[in-house]
Protein backbone atom coordinates (compact mmCIF):
# COMPACT_ATOMS: atom_id res chain seq x y z
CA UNK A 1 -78.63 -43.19 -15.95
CA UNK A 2 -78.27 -44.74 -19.50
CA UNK A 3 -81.87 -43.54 -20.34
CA UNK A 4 -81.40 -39.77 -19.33
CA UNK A 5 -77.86 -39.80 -21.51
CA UNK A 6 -80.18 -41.41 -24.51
CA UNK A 7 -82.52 -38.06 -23.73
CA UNK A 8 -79.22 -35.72 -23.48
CA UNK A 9 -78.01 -37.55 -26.81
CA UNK A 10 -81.35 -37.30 -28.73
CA UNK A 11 -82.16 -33.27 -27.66
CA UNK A 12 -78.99 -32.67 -28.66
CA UNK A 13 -79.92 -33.96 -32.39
CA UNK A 14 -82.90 -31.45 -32.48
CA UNK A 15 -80.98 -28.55 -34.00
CA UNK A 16 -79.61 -30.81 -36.65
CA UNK A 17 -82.81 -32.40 -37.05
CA UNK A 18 -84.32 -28.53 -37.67
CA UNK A 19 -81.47 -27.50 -40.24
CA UNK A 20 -81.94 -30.73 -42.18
CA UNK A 21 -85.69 -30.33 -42.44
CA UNK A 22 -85.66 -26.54 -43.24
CA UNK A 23 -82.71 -26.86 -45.46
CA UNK A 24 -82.66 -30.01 -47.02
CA UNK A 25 -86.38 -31.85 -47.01
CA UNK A 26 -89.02 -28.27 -46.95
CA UNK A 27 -86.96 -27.77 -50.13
CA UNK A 28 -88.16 -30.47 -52.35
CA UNK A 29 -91.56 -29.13 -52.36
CA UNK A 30 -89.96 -26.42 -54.91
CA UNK A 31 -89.43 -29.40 -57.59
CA UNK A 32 -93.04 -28.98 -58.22
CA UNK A 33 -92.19 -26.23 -60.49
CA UNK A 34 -90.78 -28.21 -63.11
CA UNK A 35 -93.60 -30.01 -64.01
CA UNK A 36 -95.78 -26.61 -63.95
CA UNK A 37 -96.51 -23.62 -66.11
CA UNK A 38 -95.50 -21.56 -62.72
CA UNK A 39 -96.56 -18.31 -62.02
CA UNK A 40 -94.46 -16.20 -59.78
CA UNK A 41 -97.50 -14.30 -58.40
CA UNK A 42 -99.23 -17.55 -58.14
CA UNK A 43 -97.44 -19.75 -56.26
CA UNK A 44 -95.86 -23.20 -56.15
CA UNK A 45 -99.55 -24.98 -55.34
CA UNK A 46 -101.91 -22.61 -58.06
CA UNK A 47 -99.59 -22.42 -60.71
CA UNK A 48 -101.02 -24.64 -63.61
CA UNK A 49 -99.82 -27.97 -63.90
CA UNK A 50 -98.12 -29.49 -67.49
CA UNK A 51 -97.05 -32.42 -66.45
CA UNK A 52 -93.98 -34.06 -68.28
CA UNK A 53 -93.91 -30.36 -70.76
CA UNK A 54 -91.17 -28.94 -69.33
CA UNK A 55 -89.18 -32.29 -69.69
CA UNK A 56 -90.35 -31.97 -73.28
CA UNK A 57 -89.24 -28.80 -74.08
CA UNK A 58 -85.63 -29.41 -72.76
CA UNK A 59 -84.99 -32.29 -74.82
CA UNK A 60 -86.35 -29.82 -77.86
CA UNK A 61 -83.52 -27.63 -76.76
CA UNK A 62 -80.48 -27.15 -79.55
CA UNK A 63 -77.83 -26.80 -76.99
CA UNK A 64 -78.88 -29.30 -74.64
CA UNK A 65 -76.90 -32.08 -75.89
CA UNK A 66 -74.16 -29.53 -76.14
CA UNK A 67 -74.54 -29.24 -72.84
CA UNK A 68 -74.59 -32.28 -71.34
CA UNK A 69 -71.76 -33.36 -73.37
CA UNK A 70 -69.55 -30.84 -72.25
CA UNK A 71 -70.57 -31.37 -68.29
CA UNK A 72 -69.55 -35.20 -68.80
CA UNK A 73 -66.27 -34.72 -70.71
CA UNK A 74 -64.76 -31.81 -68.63
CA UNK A 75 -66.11 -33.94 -65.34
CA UNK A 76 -64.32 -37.12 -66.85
CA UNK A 77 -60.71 -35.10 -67.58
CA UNK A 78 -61.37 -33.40 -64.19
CA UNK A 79 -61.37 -36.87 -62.05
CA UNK A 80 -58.91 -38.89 -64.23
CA UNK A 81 -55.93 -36.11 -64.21
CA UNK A 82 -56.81 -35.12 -60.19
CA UNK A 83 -56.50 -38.64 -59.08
CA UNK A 84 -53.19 -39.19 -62.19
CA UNK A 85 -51.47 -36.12 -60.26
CA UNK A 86 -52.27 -36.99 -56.91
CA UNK A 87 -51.29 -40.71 -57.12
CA UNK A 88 -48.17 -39.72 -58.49
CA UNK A 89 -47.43 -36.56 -56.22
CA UNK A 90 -48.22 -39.20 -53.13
CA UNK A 91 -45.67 -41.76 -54.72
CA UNK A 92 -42.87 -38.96 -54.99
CA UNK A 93 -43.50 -37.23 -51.90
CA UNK A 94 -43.57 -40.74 -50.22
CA UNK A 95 -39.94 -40.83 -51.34
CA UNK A 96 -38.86 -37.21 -49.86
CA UNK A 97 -36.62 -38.38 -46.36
CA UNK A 98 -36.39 -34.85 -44.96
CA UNK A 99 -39.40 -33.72 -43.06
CA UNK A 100 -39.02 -30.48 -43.04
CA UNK A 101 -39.03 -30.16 -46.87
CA UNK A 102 -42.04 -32.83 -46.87
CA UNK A 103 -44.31 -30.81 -44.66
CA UNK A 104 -43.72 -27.34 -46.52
CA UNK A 105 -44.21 -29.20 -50.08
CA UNK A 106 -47.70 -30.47 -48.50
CA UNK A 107 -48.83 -27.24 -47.21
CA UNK A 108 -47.75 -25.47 -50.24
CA UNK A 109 -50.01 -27.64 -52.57
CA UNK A 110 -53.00 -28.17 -49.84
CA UNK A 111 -53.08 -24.23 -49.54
CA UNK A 112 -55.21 -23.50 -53.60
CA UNK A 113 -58.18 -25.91 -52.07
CA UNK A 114 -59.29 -23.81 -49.32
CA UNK A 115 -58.68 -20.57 -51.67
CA UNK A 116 -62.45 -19.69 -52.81
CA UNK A 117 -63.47 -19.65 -56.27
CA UNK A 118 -64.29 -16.14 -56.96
CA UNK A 119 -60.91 -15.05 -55.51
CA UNK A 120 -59.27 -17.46 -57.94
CA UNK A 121 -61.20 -16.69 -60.72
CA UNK A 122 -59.41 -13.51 -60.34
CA UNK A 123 -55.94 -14.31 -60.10
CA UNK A 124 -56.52 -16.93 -63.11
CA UNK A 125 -58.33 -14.16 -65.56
CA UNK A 126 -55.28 -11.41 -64.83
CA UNK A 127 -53.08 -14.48 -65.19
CA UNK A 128 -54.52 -16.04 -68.33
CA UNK A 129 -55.58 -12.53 -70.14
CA UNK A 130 -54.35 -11.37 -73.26
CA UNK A 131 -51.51 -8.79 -71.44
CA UNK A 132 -51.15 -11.86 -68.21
CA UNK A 133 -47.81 -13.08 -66.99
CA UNK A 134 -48.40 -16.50 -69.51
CA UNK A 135 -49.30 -14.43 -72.54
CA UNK A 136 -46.27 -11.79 -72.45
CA UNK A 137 -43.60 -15.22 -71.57
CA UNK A 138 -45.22 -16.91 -74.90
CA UNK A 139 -44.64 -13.38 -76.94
CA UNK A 140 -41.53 -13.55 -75.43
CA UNK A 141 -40.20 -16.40 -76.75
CA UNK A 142 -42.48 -15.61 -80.42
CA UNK A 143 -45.79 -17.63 -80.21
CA UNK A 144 -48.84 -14.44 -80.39
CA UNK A 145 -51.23 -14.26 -77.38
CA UNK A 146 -53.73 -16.80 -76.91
CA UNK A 147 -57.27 -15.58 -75.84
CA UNK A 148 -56.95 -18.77 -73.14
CA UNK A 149 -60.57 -18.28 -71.34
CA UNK A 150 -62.06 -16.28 -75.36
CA UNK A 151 -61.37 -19.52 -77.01
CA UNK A 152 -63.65 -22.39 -77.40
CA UNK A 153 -60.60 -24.68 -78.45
CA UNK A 154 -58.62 -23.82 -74.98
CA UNK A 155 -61.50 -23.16 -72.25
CA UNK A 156 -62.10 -26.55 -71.42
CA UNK A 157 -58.52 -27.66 -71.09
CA UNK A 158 -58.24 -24.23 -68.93
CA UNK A 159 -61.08 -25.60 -66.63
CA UNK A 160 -59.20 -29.01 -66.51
CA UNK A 161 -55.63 -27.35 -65.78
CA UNK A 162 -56.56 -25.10 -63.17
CA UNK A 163 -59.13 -27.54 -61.25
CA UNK A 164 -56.23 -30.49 -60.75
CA UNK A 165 -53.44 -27.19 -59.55
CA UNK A 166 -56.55 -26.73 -56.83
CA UNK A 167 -56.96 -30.48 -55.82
CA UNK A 168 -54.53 -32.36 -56.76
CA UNK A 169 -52.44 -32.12 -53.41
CA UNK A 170 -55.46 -32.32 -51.33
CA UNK A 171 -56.57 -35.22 -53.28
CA UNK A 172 -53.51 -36.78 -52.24
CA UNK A 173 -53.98 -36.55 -48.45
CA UNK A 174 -55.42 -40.02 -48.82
CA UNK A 175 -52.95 -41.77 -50.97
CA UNK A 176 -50.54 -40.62 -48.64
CA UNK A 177 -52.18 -42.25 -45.73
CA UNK A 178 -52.53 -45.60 -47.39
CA UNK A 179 -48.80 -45.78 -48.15
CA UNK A 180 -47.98 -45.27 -44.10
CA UNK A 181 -50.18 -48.46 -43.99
CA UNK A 182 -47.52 -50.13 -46.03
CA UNK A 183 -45.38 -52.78 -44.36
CA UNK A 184 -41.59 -51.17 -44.31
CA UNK A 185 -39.90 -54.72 -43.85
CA UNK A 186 -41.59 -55.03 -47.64
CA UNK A 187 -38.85 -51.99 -48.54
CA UNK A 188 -36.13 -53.29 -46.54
CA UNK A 189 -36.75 -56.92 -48.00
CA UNK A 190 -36.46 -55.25 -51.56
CA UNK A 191 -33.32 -53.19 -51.05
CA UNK A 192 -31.36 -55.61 -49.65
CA UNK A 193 -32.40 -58.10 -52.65
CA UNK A 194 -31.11 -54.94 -54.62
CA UNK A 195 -33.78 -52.93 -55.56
CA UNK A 196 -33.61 -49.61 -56.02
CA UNK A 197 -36.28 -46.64 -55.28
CA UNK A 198 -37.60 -46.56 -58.52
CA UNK A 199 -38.34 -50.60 -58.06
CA UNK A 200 -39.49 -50.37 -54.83
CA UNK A 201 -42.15 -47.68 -55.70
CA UNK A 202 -43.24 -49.82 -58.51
CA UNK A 203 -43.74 -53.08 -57.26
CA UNK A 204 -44.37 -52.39 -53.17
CA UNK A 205 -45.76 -48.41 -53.02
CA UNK A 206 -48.02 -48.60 -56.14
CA UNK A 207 -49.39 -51.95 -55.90
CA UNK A 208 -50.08 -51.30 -52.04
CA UNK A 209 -52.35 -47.92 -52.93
CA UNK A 210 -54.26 -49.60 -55.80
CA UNK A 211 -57.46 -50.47 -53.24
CA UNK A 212 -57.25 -47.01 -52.39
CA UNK A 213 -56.99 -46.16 -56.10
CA UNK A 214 -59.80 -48.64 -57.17
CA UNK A 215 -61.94 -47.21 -54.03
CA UNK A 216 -61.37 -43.12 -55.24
CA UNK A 217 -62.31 -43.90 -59.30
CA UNK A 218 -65.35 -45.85 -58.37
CA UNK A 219 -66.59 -43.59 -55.48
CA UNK A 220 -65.69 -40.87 -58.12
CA UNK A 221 -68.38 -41.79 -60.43
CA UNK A 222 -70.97 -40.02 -58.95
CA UNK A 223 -69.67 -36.73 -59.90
CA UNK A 224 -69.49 -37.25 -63.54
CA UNK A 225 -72.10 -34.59 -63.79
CA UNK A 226 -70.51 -32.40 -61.05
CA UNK A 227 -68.62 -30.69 -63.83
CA UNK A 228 -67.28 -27.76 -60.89
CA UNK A 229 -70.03 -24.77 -60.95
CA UNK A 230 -68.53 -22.16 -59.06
CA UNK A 231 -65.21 -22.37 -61.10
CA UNK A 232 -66.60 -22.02 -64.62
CA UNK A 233 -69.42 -19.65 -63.17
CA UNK A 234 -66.52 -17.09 -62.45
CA UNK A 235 -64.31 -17.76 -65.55
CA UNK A 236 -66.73 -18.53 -68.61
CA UNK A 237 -68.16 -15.59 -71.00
CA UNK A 238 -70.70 -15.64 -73.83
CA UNK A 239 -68.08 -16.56 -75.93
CA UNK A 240 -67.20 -20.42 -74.72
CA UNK A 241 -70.76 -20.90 -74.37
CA UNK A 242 -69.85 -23.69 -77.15
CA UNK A 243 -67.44 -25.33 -74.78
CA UNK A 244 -67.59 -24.23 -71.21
CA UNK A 245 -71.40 -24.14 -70.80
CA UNK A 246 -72.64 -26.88 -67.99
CA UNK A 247 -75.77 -28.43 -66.57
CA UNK A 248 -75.22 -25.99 -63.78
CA UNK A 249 -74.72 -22.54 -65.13
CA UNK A 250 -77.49 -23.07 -68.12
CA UNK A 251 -79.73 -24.11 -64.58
CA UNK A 252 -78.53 -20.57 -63.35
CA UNK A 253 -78.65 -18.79 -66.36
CA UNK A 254 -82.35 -20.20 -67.17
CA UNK A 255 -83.92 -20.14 -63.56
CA UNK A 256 -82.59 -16.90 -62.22
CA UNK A 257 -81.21 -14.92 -64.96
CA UNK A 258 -83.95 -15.17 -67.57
CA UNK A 259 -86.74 -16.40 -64.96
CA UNK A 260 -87.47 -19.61 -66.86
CA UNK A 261 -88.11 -21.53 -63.33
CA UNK A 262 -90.00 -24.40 -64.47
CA UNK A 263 -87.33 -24.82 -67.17
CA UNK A 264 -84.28 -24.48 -64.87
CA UNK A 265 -86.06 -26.88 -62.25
CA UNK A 266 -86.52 -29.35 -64.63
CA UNK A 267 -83.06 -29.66 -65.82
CA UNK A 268 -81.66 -29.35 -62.49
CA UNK A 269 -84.13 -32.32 -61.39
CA UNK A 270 -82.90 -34.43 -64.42
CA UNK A 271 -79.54 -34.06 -63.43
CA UNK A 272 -80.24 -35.36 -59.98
CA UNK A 273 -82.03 -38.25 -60.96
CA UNK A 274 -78.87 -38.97 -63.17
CA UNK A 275 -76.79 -38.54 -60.70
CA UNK A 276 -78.86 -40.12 -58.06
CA UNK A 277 -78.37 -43.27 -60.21
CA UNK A 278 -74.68 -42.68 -61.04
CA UNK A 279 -74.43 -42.77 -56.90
CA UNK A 280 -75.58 -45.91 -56.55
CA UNK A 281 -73.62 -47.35 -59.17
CA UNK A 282 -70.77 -45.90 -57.64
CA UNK A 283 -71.08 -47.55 -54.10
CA UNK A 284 -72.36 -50.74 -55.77
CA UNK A 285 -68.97 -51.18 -57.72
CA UNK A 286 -66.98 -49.67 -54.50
CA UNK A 287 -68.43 -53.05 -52.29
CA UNK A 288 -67.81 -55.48 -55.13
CA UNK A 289 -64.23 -53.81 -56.32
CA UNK A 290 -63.05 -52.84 -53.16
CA UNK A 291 -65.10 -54.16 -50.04
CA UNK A 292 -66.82 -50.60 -48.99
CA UNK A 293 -70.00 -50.23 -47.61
CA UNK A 294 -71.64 -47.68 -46.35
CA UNK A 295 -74.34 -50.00 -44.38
């Protein structure tokens, strides 16, 4: 009986197993291209090989430090400010008493994560543009029109801004589950020894999420080149190039726009070896920090 349920269990797999292979593994063979001269009309295995060129040339590039410095920085200000909002949005709404109000605050700030990209990048360019809703209240009130997503000196803060109003309340889905883990006779120990909310939340709710907050920054780490592609894909122009441009859209703009596939390839690959790294630094500091494993 156990043996045909292993058989049940294991055909069950095969589907999985399929996708993984077709979509996932058959794939790698492509990262051949970036250490070729390839040839469209040639093919992967009789385009001419260059070995470490391509890797060459990138390093040659003038933007590519550019580049990678702003995928770091706006990933950095992304993470910090997400996590900053939703620690603190957990520790107020952790306060809230009526349940009603609770649950209609949480929906309201879980509903911008599960709103796609391209329909956002919509709402944000009518919102942000020089006659939006934000530019006619600051003429209101005398300050000119800022060209928000025009200007290399606002894009990036833009990109920061409108990523944490996204996740910030799903983010806190988490931080919110650790504090039900909290002991309430700790609260009910502090209040009658006189504390008041604002004590309580200091020394019992903070203190009892900062595994959880340790666990989130180091896991975190990994995506310090994940600087958001589909976001700045749909809001960036030629003119924050300077400021907005990522890893990811130069990898778009290189290997399918101007048909520089060995180029865009090797990039792409550099970033993964990066970040293949920056994952297992992550998970090594998450087991020593915090006491997660994965295995």
């Amino acid at each position: 009986m156990r043996n045909k349920l292993a058989i049940h269990y294991h055909v069950m797999l095969i589907p999985a197993i399929v996708i993984l292979g077709l979509f996932s593994i058959y794939p790698l063979f492509g990262l051949m291209i970036a250490f070729e001269d390839f040839k469209p009309g040639r093919g992967i295995w009789h385009s001419p090989f260059v070995g470490w060129e391509n890797f060459q040339y990138v390093f040659m590039l003038p933007d590519i430090k550019q580049i990678f410095y702003n995928t770091v920085s706006i990933a950095i200000m992304k993470i910090v400010f997400t996590q900053l909002f939703a620690i603190v949005f957990a520790l107020l709404l952790n306060e809230v008493k009526n349940l009603l109000f609770k649950k209609t605050v949480q929906t309201i700030v879980y509903l911008p994560h599960f709103i796609s990209w391209v329909l956002l990048g919509g709402i944000i360019i009518n919102v942000l543009s020089l006659d939006g809703i934000v530019n006619e209240a600051l003429q209101a009130i005398g300050i000119p029109p800022i060209f928000f997503l025009g200007s290399n000196h606002w894009f990036p803060g833009v990109m920061v801004g409108t990523h944490v109003w996204q996740e910030f309340g799903f983010s806190a889905i988490v931080y919110l589950a650790a504090l039900t883990g909290i002991n309430p006779s700790l609260y009910e120990a502090a209040a009658i020894d006189g504390a008041g909310r604002f004590k309580r939340l200091l020394h019992i709710s903070l203190p009892g999420i900062t595994a959880t907050i340790i666990l989130l920054l180091t896991l975190d780490l990994q995506n310090v080149l994940n600087a958001g592609f589909e976001q700045i894909l749909n809001l960036y122009n030629p003119m924050v190039y300077q400021s907005g441009d990522i890893i990811d859209t130069y990898v778009y703009r290189a290997g399918l726009r101007e048909f520089q596939y060995e180029l865009g390839t090797a990039v792409g690959l550099l970033k993964s070896a990066v970040s293949f790294v920056l994952i297992a630094i992550s998970y090594f500091l998450a087991s020593k920090f915090a006491n997660y494993r994965i295995f």
